[in-house]
C-alpha atoms as a PDB file:
ATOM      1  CA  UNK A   1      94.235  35.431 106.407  1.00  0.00           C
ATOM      2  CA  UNK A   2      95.153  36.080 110.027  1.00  0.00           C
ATOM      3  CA  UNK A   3      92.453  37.457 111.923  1.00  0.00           C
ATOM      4  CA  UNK A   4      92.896  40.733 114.587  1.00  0.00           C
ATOM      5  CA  UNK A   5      94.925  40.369 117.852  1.00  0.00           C
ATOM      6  CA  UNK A   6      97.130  38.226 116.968  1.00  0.00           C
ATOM      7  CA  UNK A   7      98.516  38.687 120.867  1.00  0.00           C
ATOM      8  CA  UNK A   8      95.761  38.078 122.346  1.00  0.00           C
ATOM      9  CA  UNK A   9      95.216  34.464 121.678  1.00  0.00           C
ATOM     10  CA  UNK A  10      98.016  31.783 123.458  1.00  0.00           C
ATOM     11  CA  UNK A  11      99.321  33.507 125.926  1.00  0.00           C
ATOM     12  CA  UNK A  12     101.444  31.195 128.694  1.00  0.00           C
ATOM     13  CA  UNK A  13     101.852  31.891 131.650  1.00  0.00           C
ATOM     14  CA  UNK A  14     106.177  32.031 131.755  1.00  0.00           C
ATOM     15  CA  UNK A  15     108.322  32.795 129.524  1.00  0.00           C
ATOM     16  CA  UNK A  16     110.607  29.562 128.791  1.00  0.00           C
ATOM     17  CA  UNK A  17     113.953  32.178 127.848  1.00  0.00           C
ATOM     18  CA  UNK A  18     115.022  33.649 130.940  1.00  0.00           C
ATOM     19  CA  UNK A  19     116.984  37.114 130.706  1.00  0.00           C
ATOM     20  CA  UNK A  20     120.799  36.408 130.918  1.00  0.00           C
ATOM     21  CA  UNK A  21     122.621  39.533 131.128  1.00  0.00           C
ATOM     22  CA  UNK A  22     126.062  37.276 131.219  1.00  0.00           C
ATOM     23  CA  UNK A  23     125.777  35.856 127.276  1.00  0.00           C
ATOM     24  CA  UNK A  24     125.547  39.219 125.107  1.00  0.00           C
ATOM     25  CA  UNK A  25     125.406  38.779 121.380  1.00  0.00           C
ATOM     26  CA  UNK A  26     128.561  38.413 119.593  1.00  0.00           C
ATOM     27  CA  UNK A  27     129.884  41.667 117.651  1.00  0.00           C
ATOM     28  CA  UNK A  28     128.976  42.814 114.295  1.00  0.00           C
ATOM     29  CA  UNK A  29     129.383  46.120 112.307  1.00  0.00           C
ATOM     30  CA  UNK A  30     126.884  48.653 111.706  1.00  0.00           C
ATOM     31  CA  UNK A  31     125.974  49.209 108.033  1.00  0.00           C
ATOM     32  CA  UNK A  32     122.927  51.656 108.825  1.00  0.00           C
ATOM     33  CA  UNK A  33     121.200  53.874 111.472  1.00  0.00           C
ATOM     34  CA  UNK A  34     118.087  56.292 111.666  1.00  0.00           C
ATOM     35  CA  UNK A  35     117.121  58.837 115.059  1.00  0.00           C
ATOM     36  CA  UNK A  36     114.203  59.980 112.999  1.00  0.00           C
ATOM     37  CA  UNK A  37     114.738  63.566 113.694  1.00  0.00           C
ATOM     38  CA  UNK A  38     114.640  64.954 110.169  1.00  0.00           C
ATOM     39  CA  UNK A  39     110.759  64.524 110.491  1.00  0.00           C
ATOM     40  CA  UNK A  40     110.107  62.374 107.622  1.00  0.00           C
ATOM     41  CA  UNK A  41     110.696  58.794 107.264  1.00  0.00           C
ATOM     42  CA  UNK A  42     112.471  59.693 103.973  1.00  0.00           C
ATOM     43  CA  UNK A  43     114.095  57.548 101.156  1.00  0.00           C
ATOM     44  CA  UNK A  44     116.153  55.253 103.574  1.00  0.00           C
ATOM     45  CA  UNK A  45     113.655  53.522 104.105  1.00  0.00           C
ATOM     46  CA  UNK A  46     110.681  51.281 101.891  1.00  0.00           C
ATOM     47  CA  UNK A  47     107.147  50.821 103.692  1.00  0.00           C
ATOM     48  CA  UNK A  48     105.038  47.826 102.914  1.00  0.00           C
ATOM     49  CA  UNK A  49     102.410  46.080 104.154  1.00  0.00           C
ATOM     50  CA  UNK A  50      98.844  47.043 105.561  1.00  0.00           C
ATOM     51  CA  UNK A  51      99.812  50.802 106.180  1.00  0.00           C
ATOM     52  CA  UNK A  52     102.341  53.242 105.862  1.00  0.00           C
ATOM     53  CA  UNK A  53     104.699  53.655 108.713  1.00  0.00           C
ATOM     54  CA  UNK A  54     105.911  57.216 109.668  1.00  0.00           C
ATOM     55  CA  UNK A  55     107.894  59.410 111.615  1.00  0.00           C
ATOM     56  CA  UNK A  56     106.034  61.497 114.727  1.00  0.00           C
ATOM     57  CA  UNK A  57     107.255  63.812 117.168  1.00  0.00           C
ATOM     58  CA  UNK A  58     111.535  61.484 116.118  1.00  0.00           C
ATOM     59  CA  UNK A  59     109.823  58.650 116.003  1.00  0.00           C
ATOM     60  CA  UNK A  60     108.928  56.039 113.839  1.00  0.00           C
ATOM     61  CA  UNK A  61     105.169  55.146 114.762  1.00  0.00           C
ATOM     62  CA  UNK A  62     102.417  52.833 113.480  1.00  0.00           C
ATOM     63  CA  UNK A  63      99.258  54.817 114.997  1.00  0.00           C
ATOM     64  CA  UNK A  64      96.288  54.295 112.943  1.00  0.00           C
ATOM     65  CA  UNK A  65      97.993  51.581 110.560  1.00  0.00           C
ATOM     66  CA  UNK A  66      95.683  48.458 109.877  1.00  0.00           C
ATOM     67  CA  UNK A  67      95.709  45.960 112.469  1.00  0.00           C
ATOM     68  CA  UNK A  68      96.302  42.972 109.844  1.00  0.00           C
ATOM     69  CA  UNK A  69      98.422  42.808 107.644  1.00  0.00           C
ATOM     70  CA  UNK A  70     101.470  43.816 109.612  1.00  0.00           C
ATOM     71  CA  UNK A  71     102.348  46.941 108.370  1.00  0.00           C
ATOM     72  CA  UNK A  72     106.646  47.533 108.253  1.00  0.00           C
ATOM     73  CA  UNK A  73     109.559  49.793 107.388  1.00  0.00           C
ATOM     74  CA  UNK A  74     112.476  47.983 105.629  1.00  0.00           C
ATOM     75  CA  UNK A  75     115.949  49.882 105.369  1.00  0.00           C
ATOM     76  CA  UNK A  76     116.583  50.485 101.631  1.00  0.00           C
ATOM     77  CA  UNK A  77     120.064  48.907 101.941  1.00  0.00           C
ATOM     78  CA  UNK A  78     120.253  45.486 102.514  1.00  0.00           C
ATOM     79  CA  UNK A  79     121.809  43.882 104.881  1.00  0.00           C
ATOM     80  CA  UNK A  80     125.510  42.913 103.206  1.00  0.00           C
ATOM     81  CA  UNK A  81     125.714  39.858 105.118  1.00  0.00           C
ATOM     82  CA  UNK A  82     123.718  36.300 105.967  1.00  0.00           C
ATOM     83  CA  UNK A  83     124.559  37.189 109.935  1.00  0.00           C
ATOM     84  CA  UNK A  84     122.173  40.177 110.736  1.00  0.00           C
ATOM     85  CA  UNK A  85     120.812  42.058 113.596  1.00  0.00           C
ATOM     86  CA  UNK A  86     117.951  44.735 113.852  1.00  0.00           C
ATOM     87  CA  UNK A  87     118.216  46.906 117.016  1.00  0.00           C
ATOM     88  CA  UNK A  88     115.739  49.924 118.071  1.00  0.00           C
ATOM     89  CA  UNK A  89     115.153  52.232 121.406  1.00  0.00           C
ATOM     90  CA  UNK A  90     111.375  51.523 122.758  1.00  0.00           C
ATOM     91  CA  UNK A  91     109.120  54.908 122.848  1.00  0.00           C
ATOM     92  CA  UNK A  92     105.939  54.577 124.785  1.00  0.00           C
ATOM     93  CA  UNK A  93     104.580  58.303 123.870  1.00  0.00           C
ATOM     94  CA  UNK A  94     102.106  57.964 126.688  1.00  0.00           C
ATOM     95  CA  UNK A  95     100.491  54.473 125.931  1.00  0.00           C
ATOM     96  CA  UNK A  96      99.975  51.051 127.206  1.00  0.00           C
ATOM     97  CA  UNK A  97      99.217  49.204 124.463  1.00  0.00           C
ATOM     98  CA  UNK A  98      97.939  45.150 125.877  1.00  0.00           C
ATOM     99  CA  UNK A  99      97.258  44.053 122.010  1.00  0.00           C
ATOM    100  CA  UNK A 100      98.871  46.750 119.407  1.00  0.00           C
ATOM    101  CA  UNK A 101     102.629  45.872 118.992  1.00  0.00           C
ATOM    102  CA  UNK A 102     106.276  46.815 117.848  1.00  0.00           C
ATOM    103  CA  UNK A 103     109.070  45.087 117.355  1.00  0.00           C
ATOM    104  CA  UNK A 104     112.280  44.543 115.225  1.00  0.00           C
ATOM    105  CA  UNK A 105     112.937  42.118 112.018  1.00  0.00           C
ATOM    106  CA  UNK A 106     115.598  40.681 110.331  1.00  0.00           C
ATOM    107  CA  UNK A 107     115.829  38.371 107.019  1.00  0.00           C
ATOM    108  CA  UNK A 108     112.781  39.694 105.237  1.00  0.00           C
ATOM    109  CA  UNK A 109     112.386  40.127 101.748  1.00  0.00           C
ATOM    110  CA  UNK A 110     110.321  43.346 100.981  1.00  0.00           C
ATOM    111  CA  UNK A 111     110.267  42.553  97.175  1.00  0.00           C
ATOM    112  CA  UNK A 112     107.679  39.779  98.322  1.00  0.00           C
ATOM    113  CA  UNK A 113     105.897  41.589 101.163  1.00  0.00           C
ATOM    114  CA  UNK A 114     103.725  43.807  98.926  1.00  0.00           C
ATOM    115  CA  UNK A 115     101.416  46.355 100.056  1.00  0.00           C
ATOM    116  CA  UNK A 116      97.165  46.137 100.555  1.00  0.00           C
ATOM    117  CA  UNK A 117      94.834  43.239 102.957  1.00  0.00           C
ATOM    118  CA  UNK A 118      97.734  40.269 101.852  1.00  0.00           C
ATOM    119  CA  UNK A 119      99.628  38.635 104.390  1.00  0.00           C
ATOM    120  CA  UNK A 120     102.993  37.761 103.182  1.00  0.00           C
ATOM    121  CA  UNK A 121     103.718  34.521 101.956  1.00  0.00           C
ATOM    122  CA  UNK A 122     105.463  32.320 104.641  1.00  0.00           C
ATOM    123  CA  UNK A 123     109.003  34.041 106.079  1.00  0.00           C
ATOM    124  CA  UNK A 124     108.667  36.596 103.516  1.00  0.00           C
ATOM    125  CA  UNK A 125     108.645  39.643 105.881  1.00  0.00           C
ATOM    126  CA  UNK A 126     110.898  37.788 108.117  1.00  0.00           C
ATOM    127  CA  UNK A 127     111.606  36.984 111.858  1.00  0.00           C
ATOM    128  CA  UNK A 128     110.209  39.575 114.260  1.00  0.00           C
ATOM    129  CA  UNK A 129     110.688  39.947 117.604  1.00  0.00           C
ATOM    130  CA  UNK A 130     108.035  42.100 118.567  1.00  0.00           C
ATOM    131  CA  UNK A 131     106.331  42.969 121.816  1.00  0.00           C
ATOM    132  CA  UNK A 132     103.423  45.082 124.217  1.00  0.00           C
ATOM    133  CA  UNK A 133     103.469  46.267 127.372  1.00  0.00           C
ATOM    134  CA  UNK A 134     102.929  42.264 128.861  1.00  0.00           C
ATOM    135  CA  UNK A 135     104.127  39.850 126.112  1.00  0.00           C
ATOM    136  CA  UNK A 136     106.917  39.175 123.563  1.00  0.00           C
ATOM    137  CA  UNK A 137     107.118  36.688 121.012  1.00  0.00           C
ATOM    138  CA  UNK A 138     109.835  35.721 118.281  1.00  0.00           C
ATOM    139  CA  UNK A 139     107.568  34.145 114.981  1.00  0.00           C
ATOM    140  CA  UNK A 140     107.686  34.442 111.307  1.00  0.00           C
ATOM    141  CA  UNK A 141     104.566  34.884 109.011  1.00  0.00           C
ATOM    142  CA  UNK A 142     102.889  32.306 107.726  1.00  0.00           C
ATOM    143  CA  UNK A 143      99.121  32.880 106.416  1.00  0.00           C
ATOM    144  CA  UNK A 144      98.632  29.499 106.632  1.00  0.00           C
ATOM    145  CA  UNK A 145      98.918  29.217 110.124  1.00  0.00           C
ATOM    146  CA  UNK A 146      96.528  30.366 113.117  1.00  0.00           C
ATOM    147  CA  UNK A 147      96.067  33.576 113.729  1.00  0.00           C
ATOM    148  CA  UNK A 148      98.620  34.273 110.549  1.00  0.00           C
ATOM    149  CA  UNK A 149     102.158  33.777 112.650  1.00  0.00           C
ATOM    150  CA  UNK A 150     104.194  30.742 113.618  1.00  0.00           C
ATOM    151  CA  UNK A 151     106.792  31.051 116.505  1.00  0.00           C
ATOM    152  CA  UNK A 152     110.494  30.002 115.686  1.00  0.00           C
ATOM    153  CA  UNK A 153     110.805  26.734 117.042  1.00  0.00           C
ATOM    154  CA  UNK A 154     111.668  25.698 120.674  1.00  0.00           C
ATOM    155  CA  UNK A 155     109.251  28.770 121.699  1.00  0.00           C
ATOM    156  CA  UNK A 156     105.652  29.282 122.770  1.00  0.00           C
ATOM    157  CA  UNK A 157     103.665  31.324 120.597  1.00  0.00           C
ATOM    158  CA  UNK A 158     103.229  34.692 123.133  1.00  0.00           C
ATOM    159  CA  UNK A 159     105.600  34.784 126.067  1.00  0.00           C
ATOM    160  CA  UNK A 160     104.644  36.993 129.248  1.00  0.00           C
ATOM    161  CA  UNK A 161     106.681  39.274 130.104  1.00  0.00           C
ATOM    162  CA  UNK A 162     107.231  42.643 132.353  1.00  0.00           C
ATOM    163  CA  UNK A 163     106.896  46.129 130.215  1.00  0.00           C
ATOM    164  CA  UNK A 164     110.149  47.069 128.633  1.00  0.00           C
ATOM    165  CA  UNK A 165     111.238  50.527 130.730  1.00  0.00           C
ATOM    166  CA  UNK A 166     110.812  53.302 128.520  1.00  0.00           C
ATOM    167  CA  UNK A 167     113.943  53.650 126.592  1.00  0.00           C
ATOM    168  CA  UNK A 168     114.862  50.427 126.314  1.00  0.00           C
ATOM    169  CA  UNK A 169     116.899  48.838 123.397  1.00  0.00           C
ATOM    170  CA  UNK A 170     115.735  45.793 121.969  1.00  0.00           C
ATOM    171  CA  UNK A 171     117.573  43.822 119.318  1.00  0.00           C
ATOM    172  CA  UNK A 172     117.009  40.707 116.516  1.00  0.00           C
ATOM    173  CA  UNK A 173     119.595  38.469 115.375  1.00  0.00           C
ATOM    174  CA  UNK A 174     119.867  36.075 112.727  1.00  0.00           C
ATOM    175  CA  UNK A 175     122.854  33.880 112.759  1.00  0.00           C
ATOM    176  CA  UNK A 176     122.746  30.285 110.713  1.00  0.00           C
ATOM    177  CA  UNK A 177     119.019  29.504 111.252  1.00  0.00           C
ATOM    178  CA  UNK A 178     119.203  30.882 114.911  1.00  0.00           C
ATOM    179  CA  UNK A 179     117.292  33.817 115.613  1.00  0.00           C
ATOM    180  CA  UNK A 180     118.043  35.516 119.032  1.00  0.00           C
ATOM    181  CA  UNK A 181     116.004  37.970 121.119  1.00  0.00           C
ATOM    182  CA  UNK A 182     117.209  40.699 123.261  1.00  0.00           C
ATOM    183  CA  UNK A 183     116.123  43.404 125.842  1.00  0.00           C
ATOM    184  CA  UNK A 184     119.142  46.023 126.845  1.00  0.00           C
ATOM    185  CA  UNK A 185     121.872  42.944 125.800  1.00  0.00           C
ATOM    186  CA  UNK A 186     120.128  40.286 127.682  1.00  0.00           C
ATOM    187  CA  UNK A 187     119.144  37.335 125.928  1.00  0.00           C
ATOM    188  CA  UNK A 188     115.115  36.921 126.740  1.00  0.00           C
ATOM    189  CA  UNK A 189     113.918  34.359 123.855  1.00  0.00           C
ATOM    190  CA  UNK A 190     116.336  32.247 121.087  1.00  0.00           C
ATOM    191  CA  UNK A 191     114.431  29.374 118.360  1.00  0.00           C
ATOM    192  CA  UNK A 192     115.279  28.062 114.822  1.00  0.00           C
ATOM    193  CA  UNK A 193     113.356  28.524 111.373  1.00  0.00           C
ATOM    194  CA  UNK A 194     114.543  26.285 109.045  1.00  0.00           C
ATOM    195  CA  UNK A 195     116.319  27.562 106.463  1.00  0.00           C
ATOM    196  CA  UNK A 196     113.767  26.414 103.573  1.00  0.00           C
ATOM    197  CA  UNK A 197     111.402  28.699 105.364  1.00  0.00           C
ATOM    198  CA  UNK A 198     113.585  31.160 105.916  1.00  0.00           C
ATOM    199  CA  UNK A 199     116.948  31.936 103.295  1.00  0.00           C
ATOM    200  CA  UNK A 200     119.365  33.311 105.278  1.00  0.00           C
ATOM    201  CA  UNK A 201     119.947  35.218 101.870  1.00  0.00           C
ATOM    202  CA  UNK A 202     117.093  37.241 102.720  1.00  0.00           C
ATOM    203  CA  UNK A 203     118.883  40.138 103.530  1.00  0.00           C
ATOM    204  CA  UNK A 204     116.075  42.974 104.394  1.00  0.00           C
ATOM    205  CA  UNK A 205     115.793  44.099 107.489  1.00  0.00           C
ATOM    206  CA  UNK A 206     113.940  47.046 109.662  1.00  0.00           C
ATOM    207  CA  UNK A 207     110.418  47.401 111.926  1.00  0.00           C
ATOM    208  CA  UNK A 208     107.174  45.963 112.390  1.00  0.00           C
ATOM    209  CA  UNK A 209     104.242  47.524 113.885  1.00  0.00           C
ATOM    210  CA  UNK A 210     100.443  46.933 114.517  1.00  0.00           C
ATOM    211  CA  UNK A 211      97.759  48.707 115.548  1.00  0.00           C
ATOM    212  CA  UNK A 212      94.945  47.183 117.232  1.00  0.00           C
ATOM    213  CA  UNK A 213      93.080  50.170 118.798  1.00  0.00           C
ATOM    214  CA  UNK A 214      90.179  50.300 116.085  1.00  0.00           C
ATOM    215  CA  UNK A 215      89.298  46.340 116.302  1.00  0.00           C
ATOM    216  CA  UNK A 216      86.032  45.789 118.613  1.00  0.00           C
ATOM    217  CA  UNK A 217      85.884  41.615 117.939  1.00  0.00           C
ATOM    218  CA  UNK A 218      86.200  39.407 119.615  1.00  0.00           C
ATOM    219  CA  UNK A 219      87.374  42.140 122.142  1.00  0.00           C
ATOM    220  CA  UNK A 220      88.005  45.233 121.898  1.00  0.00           C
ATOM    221  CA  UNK A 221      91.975  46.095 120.728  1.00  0.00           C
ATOM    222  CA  UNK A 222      92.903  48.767 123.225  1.00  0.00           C
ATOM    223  CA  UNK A 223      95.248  51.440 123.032  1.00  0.00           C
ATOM    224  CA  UNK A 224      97.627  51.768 119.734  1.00  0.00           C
ATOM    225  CA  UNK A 225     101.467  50.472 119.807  1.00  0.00           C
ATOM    226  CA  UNK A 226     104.757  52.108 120.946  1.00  0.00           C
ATOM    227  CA  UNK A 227     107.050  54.207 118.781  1.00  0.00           C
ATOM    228  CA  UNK A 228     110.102  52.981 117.876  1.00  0.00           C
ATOM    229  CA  UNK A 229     113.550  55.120 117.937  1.00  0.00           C
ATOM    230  CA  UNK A 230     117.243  54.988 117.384  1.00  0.00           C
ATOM    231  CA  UNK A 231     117.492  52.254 114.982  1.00  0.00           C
ATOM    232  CA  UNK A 232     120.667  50.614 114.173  1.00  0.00           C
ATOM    233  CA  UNK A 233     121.431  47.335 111.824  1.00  0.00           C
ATOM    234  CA  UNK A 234     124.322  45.566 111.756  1.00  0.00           C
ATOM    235  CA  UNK A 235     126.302  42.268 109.985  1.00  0.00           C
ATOM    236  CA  UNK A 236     128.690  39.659 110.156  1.00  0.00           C
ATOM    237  CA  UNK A 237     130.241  37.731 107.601  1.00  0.00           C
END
């Protein structure tokens, strides 16, 4: 089982994506979309994992959800193609979260996720790209590896990186066994799983988030993640 803080450990000092605001992802069609204003997270969606996501104040938030396992929010319909993105608008609500995180997934199988103190078995929940106010990171889990996650290949495990301005729109895509990272259309990290790990017929897709606040070892977790709003998943063919 992965331990706490999973961001806390392996953290370079550069990112080895750079932002490229020329090379924007290529199209694909919405097939769903959530603002969270109707104050519940409701039946579009199925929760799994260590907690219970929820909607706060129009957003979706993880406050007070275990800190391992993940705890996520898969859209009820699945994606209705192998090509698949996951896109949501970043809410701070106040905090500056260094270890709790958020982030976006795509090619996850909820059936196999489960709910309780399991991690999921390896590229079951699928690729997220998640994030805190310094670091990002693009990884799959995998209780068999340290710490409980495994970065796609051809990155580092925890990238630095500058906080996301409030209100920015970040964005997962799976394409082949690519599987793309972006902040407001610019490309910021991009790696393979193999597609054994992986099946790009995995078609669930949705949010991640984890809250660290209530660990105290090895360190103590800090301040709980950023909502998530506005989310929006599209497919190709």
């Amino acid at each position: 089982m992965a331990s706490a803080l999973p961001f806390v450990l392996g953290i370079p000092a550069t990112a080895n994506a750079q932002p490229c605001s020329w090379c924007p992802p290529p199209a694909a069609t919405q097939f769903g979309s959530d603002n969270f204003d109707d104050g519940s997270i409701g039946s579009d969606w199925i929760v799994r994992g260590g907690g219970n996501l929820y909607v706060s104040n129009g957003e979706i938030s993880g406050v007070g959800t275990p800190s391992v396992p993940l705890s996520f929010a898969y859209f009820a319909t699945p994606a209705p193609g192998d090509t698949q993105e996951s896109e949501a608008v970043v809410r701070w609500s106040g905090r500056d979260p260094e270890h709790s995180s958020a982030g976006v997934v795509v090619r996850a199988n909820q059936a196999l996720v489960g709910n309780g103190s399991t991690i999921a078995p390896a590229g079951a929940s699928g690729v997220h790209f998640a994030f805190t106010r310094g670091v990002m990171a693009l990884y799959y889990e995998d209780p068999a590896a340290t710490n409980g996650v495994r970065p796609v290949t051809g990155n580092q495990a925890y990238v630095s990186t500058w906080k996301f301005a409030e209100g920015s729109r970040i964005k997962v895509r799976a394409e082949g066994t690519t599987y793309s990272a972006y902040v407001n259309g610019s490309l910021v990290l991009q790696g393979t799983v193999p597609a054994d790990v992986i099946p790009p017929l995995q078609h669930d897709v949705g949010i991640m988030i984890q809250d660290d606040s209530a660990v105290t070892a090895p360190i103590p977790g800090g301040q709980p993640p950023a909502n998530l709003d506005d989310w929006v998943g599209r497919y190709a063919a």
